[in-house]
N, C-alpha and C. Protein backbone atom coordinates (compact mmCIF):
# COMPACT_ATOMS: atom_id res chain seq x y z
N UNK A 1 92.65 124.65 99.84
CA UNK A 1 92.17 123.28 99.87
C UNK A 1 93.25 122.31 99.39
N UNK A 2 93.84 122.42 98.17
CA UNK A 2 95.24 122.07 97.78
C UNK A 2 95.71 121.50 98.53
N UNK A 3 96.42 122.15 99.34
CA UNK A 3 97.40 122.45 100.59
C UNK A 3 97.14 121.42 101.66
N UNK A 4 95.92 121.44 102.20
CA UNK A 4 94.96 120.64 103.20
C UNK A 4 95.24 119.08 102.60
N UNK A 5 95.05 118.91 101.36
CA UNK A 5 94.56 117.58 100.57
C UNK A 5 96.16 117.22 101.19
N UNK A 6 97.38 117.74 100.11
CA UNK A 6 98.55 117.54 100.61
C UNK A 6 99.34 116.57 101.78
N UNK A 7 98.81 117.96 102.79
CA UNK A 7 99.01 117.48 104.31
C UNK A 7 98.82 116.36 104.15
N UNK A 8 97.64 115.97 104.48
CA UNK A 8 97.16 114.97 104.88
C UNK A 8 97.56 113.79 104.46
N UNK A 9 97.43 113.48 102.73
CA UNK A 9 98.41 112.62 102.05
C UNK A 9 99.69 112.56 102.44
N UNK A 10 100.19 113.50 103.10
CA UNK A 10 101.99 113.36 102.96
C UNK A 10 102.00 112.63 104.32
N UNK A 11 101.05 113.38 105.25
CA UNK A 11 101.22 112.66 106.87
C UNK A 11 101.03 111.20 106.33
N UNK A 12 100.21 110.52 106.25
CA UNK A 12 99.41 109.21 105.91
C UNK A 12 100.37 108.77 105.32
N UNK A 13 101.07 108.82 104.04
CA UNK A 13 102.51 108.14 103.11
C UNK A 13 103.90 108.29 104.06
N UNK A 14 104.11 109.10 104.91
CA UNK A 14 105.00 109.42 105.72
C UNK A 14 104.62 107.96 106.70
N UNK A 15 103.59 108.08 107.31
CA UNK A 15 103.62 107.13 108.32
C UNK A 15 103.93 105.79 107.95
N UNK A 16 103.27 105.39 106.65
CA UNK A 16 103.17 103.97 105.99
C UNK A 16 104.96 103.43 105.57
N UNK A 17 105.51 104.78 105.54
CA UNK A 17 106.97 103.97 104.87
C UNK A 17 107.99 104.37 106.74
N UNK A 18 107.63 104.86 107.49
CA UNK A 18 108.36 104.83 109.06
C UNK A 18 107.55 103.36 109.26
N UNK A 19 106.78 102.95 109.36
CA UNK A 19 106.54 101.71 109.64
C UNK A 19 106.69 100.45 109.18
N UNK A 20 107.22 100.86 108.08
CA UNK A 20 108.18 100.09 107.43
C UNK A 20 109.44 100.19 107.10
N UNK A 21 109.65 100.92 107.66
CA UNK A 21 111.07 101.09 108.43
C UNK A 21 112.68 101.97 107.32
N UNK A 22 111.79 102.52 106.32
CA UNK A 22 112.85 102.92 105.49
C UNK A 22 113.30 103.79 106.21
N UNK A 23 114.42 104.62 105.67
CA UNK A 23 115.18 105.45 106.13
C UNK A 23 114.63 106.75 106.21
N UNK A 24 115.05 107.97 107.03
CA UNK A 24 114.53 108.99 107.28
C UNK A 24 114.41 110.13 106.16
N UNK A 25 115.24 109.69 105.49
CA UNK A 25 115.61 110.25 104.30
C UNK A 25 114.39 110.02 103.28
N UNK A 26 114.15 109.31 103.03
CA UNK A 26 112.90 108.44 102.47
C UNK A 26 111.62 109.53 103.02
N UNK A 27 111.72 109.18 104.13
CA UNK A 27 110.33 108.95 104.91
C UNK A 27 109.83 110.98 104.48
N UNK A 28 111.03 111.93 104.46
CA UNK A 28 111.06 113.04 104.22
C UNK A 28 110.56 113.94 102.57
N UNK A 29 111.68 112.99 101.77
CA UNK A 29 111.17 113.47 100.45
C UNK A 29 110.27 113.15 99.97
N UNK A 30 110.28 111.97 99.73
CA UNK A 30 109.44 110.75 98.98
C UNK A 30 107.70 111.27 98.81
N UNK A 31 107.09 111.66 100.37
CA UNK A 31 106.17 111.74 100.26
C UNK A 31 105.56 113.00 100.05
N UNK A 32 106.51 113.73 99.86
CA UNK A 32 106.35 115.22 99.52
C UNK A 32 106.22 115.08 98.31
N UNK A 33 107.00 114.47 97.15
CA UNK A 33 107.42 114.85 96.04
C UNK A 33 105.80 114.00 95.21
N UNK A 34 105.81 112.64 95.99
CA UNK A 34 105.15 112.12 95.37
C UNK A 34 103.45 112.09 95.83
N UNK A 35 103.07 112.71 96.59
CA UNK A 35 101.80 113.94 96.95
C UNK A 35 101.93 114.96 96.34
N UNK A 36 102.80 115.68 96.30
CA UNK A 36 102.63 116.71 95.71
C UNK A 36 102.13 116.48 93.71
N UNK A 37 103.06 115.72 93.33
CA UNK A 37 102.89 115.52 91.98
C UNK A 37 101.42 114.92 92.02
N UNK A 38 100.86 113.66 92.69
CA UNK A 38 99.62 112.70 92.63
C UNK A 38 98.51 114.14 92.54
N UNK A 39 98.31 114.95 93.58
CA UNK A 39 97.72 115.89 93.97
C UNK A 39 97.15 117.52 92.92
N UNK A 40 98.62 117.36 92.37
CA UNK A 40 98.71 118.59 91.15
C UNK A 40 97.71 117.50 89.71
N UNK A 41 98.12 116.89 89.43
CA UNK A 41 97.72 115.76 88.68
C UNK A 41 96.70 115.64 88.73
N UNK A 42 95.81 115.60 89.95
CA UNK A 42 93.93 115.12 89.97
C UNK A 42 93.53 116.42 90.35
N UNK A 43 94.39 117.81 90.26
CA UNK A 43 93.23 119.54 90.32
C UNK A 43 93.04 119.62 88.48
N UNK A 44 94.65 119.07 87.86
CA UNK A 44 94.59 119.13 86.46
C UNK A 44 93.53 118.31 85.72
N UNK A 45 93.49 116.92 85.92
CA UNK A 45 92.67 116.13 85.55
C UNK A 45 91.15 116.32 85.68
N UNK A 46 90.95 116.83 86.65
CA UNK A 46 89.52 117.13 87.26
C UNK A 46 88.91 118.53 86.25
N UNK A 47 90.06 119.21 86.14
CA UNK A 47 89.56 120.70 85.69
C UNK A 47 89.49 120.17 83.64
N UNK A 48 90.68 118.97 83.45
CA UNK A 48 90.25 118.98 81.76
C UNK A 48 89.28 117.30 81.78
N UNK A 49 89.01 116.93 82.30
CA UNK A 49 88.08 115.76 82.10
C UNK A 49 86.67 115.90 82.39
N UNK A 50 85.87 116.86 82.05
CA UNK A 50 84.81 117.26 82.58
C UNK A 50 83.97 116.35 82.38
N UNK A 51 82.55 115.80 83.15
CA UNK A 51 81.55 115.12 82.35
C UNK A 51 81.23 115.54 81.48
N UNK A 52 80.63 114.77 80.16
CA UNK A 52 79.69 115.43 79.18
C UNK A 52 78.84 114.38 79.24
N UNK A 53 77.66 114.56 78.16
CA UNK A 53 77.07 113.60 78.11
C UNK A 53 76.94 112.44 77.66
N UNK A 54 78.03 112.13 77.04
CA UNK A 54 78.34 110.88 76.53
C UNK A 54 79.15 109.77 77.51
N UNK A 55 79.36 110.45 78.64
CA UNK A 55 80.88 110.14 79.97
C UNK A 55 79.75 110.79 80.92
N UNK A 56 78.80 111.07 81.41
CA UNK A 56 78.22 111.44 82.87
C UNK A 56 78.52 110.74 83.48
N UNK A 57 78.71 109.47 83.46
CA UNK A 57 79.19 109.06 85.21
C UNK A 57 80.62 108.85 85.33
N UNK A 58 81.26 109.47 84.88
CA UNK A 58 82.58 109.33 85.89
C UNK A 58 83.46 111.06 86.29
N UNK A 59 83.06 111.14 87.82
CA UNK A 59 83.82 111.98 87.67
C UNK A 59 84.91 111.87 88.84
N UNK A 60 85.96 112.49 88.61
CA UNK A 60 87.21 112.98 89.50
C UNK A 60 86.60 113.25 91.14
N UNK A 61 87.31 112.06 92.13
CA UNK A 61 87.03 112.69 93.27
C UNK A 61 88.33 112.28 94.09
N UNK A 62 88.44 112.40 95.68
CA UNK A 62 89.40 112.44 96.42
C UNK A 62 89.76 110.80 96.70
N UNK A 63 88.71 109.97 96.34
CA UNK A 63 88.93 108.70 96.77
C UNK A 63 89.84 108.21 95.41
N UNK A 64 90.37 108.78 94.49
CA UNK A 64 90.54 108.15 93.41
C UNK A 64 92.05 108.54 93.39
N UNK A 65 92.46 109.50 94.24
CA UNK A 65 93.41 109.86 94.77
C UNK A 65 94.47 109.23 95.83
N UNK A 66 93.11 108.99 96.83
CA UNK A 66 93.93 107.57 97.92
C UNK A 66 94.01 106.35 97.54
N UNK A 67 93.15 105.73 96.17
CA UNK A 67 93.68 104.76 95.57
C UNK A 67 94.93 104.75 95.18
N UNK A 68 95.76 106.00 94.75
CA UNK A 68 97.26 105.68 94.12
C UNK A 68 97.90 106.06 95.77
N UNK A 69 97.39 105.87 96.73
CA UNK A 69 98.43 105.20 98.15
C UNK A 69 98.02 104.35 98.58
């Protein structure tokens, strides 16, 4: 699932900076490095921020993820 999330983020950040015209170079690392890290970051966060009952409503989901693109 990881992996899947990834993809998809990297395609989507890939496209947004070719259409804005940075360099290929860019368009290659950038969104690898910085999906990959966003991505590792919200399996970690998700797994130590659990609800309890003092915090029930907030929990970790995928949309909170495409907010930081």
């Amino acid at each position: 699932m990881e992996e899947e999330i990834i993809n998809i983020y990297q395609a989507s950040l890939a496209t947004w900076f070719r259409t804005h015209n940075f360099p290929e170079s860019v368009v290659i690392s950038i969104p690898y490095l910085a999906v990959s890290a966003t991505v590792e970051l919200f399996f970690k966060l998700r797994q130590k921020l659990l609800p309890v009952p003092s915090k029930f409503y907030y929990n970790f989901n995928l949309r909170d993820v495409a907010k930081v693109f």
